[in-house]
Protein backbone atom coordinates (compact mmCIF):
# COMPACT_ATOMS: atom_id res chain seq x y z
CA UNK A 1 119.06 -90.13 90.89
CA UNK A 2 116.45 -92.67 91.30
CA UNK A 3 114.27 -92.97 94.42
CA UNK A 4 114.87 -95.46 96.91
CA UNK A 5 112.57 -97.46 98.39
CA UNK A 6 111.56 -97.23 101.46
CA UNK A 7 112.88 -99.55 103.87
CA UNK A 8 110.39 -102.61 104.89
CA UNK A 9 109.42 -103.09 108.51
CA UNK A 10 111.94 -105.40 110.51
CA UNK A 11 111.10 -108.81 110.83
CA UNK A 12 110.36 -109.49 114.72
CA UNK A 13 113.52 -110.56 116.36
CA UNK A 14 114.57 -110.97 119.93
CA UNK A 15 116.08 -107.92 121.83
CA UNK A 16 119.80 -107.47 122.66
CA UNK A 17 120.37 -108.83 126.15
CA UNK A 18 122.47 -107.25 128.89
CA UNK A 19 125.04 -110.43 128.53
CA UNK A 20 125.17 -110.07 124.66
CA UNK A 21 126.18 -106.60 124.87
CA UNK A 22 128.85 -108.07 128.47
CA UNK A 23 130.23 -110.85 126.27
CA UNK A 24 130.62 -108.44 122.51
CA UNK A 25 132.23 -105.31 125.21
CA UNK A 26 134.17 -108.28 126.74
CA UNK A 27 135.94 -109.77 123.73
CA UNK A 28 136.59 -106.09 121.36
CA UNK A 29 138.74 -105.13 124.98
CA UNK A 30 140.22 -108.34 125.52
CA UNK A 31 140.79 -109.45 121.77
CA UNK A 32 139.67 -112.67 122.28
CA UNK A 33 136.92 -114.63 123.24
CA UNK A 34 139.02 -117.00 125.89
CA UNK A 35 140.03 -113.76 127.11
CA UNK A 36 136.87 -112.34 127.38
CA UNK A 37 135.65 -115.09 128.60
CA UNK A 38 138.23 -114.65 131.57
CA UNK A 39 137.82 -111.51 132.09
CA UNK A 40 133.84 -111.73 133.04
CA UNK A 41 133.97 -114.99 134.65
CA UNK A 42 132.21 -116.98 131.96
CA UNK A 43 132.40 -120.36 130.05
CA UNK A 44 134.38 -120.14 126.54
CA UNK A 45 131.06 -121.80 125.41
CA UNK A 46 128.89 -119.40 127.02
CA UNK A 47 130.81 -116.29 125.57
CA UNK A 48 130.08 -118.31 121.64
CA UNK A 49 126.85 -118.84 122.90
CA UNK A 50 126.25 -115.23 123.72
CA UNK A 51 127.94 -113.59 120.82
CA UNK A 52 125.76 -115.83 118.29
CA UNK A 53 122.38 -114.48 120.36
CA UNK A 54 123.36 -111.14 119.35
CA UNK A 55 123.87 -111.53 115.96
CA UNK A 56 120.65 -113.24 115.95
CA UNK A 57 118.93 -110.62 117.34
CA UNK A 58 121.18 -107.90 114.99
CA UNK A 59 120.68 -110.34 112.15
CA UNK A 60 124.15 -110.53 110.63
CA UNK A 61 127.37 -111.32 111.45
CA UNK A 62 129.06 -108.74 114.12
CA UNK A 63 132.52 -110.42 113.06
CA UNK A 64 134.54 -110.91 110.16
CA UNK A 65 135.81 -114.66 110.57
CA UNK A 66 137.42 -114.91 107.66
CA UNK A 67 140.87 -114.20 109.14
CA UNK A 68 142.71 -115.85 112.07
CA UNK A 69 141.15 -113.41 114.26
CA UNK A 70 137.68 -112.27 114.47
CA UNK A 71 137.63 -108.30 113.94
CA UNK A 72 134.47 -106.42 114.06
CA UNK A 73 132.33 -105.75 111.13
CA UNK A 74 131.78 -102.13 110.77
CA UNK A 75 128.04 -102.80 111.41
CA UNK A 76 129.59 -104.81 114.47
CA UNK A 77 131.38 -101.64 115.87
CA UNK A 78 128.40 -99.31 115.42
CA UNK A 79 126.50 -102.63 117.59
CA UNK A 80 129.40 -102.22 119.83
CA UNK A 81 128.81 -98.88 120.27
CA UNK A 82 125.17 -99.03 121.44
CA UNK A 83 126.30 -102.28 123.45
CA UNK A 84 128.61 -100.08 125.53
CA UNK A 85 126.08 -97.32 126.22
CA UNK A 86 123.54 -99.96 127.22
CA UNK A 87 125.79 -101.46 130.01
CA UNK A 88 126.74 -97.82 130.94
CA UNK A 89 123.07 -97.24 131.55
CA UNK A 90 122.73 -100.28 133.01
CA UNK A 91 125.72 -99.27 135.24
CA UNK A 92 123.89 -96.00 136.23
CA UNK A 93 120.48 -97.30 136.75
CA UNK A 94 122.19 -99.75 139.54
CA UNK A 95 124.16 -97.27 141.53
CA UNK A 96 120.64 -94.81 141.65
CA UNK A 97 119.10 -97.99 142.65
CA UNK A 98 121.54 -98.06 145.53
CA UNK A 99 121.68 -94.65 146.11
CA UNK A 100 118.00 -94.91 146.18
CA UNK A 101 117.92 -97.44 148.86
CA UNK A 102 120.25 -96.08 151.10
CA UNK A 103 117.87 -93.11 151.24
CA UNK A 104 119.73 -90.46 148.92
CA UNK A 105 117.29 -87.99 147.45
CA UNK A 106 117.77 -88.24 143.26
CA UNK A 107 116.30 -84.57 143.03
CA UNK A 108 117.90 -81.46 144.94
CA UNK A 109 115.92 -78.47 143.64
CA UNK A 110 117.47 -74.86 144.81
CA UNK A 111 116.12 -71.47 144.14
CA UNK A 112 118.42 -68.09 145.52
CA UNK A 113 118.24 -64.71 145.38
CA UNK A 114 121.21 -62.80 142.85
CA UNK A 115 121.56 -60.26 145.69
CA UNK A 116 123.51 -62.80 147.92
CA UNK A 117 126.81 -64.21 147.41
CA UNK A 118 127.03 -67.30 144.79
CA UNK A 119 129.83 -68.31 146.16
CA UNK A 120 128.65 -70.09 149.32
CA UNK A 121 125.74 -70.89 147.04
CA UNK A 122 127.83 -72.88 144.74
CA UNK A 123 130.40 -74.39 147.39
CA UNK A 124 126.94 -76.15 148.85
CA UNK A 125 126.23 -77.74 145.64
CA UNK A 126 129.69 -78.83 145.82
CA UNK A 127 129.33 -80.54 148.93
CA UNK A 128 126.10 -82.23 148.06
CA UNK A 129 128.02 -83.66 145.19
CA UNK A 130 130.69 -85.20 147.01
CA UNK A 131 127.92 -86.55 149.55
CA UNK A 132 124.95 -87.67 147.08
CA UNK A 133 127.23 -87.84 143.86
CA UNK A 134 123.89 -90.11 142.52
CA UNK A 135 121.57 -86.10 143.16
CA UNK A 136 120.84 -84.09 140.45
CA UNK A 137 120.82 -80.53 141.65
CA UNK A 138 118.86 -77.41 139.60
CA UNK A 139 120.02 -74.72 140.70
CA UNK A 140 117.89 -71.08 139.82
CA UNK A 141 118.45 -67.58 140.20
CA UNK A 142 116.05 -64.66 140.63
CA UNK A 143 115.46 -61.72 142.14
CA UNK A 144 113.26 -60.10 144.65
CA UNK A 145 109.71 -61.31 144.91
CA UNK A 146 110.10 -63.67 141.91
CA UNK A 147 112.31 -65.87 144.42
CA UNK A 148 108.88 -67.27 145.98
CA UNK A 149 107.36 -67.68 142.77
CA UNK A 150 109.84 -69.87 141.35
CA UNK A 151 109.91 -71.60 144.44
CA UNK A 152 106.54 -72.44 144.23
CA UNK A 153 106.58 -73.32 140.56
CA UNK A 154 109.48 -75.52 140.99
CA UNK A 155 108.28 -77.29 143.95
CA UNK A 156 111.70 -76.30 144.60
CA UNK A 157 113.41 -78.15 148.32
CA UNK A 158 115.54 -75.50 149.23
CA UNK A 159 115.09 -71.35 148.75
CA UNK A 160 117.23 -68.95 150.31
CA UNK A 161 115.65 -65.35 149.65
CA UNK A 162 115.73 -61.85 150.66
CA UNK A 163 112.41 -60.61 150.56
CA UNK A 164 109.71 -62.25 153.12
CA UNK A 165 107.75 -65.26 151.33
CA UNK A 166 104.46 -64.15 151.54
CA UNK A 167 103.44 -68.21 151.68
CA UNK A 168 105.91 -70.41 153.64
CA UNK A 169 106.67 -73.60 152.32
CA UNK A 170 108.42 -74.85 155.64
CA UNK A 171 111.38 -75.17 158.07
CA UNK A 172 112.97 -71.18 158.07
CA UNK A 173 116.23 -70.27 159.02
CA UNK A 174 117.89 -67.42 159.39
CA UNK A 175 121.58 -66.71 157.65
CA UNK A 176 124.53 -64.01 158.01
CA UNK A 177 123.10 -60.63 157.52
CA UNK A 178 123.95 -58.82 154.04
CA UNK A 179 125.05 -55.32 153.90
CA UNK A 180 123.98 -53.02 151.58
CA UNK A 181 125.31 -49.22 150.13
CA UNK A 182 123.49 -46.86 148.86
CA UNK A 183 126.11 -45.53 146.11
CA UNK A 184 126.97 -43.76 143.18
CA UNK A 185 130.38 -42.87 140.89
CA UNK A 186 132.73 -41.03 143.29
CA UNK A 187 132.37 -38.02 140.22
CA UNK A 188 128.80 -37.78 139.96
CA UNK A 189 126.82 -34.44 141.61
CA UNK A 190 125.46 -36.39 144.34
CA UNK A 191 128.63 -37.64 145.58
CA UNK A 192 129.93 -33.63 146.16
CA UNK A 193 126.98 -32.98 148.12
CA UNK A 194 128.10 -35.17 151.16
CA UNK A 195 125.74 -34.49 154.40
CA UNK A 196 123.89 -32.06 152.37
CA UNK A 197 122.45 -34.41 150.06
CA UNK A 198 118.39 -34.30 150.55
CA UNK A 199 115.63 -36.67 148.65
CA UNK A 200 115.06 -33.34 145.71
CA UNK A 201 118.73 -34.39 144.84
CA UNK A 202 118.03 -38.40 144.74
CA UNK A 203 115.08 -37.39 143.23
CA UNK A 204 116.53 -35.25 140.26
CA UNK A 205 119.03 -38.25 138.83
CA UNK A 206 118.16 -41.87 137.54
CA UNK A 207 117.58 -44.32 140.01
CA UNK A 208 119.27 -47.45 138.87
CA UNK A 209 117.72 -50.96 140.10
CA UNK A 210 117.60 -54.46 139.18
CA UNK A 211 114.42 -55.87 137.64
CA UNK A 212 112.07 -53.41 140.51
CA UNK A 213 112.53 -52.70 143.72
CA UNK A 214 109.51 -54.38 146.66
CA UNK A 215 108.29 -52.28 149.27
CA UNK A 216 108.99 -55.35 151.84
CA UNK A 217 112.70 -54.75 151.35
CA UNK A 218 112.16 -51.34 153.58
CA UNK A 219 114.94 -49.53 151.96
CA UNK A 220 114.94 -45.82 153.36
CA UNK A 221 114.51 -44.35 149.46
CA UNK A 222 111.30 -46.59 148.80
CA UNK A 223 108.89 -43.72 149.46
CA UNK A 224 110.92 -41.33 147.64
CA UNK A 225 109.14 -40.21 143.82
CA UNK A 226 111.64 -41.46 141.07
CA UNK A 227 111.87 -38.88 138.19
CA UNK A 228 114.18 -41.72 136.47
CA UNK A 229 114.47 -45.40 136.82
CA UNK A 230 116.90 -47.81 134.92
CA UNK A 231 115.93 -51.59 135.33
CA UNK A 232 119.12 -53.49 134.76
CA UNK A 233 119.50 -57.11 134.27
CA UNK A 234 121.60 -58.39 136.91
CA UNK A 235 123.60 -56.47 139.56
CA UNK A 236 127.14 -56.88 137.26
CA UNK A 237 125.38 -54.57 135.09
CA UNK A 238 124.11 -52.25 137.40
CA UNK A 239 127.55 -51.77 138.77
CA UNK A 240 129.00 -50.56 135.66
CA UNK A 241 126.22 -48.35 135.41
CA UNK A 242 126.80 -46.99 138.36
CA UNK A 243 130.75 -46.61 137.65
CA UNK A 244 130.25 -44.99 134.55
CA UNK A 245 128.23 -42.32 136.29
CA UNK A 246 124.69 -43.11 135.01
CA UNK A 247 122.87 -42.67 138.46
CA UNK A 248 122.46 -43.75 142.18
CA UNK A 249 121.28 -46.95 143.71
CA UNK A 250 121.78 -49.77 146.26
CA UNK A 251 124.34 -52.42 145.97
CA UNK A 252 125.59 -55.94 147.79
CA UNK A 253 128.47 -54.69 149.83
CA UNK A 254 130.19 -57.48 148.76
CA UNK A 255 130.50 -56.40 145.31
CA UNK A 256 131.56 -52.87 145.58
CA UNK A 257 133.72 -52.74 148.84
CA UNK A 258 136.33 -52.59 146.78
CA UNK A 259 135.26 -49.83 144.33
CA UNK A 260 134.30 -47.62 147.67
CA UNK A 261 137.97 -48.24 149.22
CA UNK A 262 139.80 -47.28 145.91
CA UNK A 263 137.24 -44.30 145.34
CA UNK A 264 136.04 -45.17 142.13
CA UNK A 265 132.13 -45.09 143.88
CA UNK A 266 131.07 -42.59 147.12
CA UNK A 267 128.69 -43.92 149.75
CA UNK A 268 125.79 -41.64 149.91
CA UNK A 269 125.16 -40.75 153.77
CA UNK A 270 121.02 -40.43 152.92
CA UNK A 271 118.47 -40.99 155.92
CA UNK A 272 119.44 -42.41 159.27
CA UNK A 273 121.40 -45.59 157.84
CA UNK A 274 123.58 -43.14 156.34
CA UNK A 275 123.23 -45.12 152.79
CA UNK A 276 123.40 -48.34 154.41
CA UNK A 277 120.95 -51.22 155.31
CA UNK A 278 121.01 -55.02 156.18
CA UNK A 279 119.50 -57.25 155.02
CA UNK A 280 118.07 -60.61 156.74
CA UNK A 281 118.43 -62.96 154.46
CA UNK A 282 116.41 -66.64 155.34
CA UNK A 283 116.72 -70.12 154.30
CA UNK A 284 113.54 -72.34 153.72
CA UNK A 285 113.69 -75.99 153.43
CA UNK A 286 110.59 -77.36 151.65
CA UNK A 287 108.58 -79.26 154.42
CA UNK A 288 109.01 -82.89 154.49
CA UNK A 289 112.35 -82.49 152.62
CA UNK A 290 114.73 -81.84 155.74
CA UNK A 291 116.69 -84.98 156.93
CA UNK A 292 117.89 -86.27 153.25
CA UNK A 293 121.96 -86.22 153.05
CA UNK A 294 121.57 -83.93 149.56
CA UNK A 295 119.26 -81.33 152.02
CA UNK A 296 121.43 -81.83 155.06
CA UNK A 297 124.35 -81.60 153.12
CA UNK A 298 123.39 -78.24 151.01
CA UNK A 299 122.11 -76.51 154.49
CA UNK A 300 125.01 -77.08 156.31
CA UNK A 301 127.17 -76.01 153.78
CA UNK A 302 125.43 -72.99 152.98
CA UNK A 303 124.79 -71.78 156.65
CA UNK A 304 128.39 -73.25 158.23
CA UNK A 305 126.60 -75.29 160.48
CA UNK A 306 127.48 -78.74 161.47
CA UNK A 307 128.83 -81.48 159.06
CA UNK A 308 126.31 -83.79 157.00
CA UNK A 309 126.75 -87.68 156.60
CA UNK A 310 129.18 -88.81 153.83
């Protein structure tokens, strides 16, 4: 086949305009230019007027006129096309402009700990897009000490975390304590022991955890030497490990309350808590970013606490 050419540089020409692209949108819904012309409050004259601008600017004809009708070229429905997505744009820039004025924030960033409930978590963002529809939320997940460092890195507005921050970044609050068990597969050896169980026991089967433990989480088996430790990905995984007998660890009461009260995992009664801790979690809201509805809205969602501004 032979080469082609290369296409030559476009001549200058004048831009589409914002009423071009209103009058072409205008007449391919109505079917007619009187129509269109209707339709967005304009002269009949001023709708011609507009539609021969943008072929102009295009440089050929957007229309086939050789019929009784005008019907769209197909280079005038691909124009169409791109017509439509610049008054949708145009649409969107105006309501953030709005949004923007009436003091909405157009950034909600939100970093959380995996060890606490998404649920809440997610029914906040929710909220915050019924309230500040014009927001865009990013929401990210870690674990452990890494919450603060992705805070940080983000610049993130709102964190809600586990483990202490070592470096505030503002306004702290604290939320509904989180239970933890210390468990493992109601079958395994350490689950016969019962009251007899002592740290040599713990000591002698994998420890399963997720991503680490941190010594500021002051779990009563931090101290104690781990012959075996399994880092697991996320705390789904870790329960299945635990289920299919693999070793011991903590878990989110939330997600295995129901494994303990059918049997298929055993609470192991180790160290005063008798295999069971709280946590405290806290929420942190970035200073200088408290009193936006997107904020307001996510923190009273999240912590059950009043009822933001619609």
């Amino acid at each position: 086949m032979p080469n082609r050419a290369p296409l030559a540089p476009p001549a200058p020409a004048s831009s589409v305009t914002l009423e071009q692209a209103r009058a072409l949108d205008a007449i391919a819904r109505a079917g007619s230019y009187a129509k269109a012309a209707r339709a967005i409050g304009k002269a009949h004259s001023a709708v011609v007027y507009a539609v021969k601008g943008l072929e102009d600017a295009v440089g050929a004809a957007v229309f086939d006129r050789s019929g009784y009708r005008a019907v769209l070229t197909p280079l005038g429905r691909r124009v169409l096309e791109h017509c439509q997505a610049l008054l949708a744009a145009d649409a969107e820039l105006a309501t953030l402009c709005r949004a923007a004025r009436a003091g909405y924030e157009p950034t909600l960033a939100v970093v959380f700990d995996g060890l606490l409930p998404v649920g809440p978590i997610l029914g906040a963002v929710r909220r915050v897009n019924e309230v500040s529809p014009e927001t865009r939320v990013a929401l990210f997940s870690e674990f452990l000490g890494e919450v603060e460092a992705r805070t940080h890195r983000e610049e993130a507005d709102v964190a809600l975390t586990v483990v202490p921050f070592g470096q505030g970044v503002g306004d702290e609050r604290p939320l509904a304590p989180l239970p933890s068990l210390l468990v493992a597969a109601a079958d395994h050896p350490l689950a016969a022991l019962g009251d007899a169980l002592a740290a040599a026991d713990l000591e002698a089967h994998p420890f399963l955890t997720v991503r680490g433990s941190d010594q500021r989480l002051r779990m009563s088996t931090s101290a104690l030497p781990k012959r075996a430790e399994f880092r697991l990905s996320d705390f789904h995984a870790k329960r299945e490990a635990l289920r299919l007998g693999m070793g011991w660890g903590w878990m989110p009461g939330y997600l295995v309350a129901d494994d303990v009260a059918r049997g298929a995992l055993a609470v192991l009664p180790w160290g005063e808590e008798r295999g069971r801790h709280e946590f405290r979690p806290v929420l942190h809201v970035r200073r200088g970013r408290a009193g936006g509805p997107a904020v307001e809205a996510f923190v009273a969602a999240v912590t059950g606490t009043g009822t933001a501004r619609a």
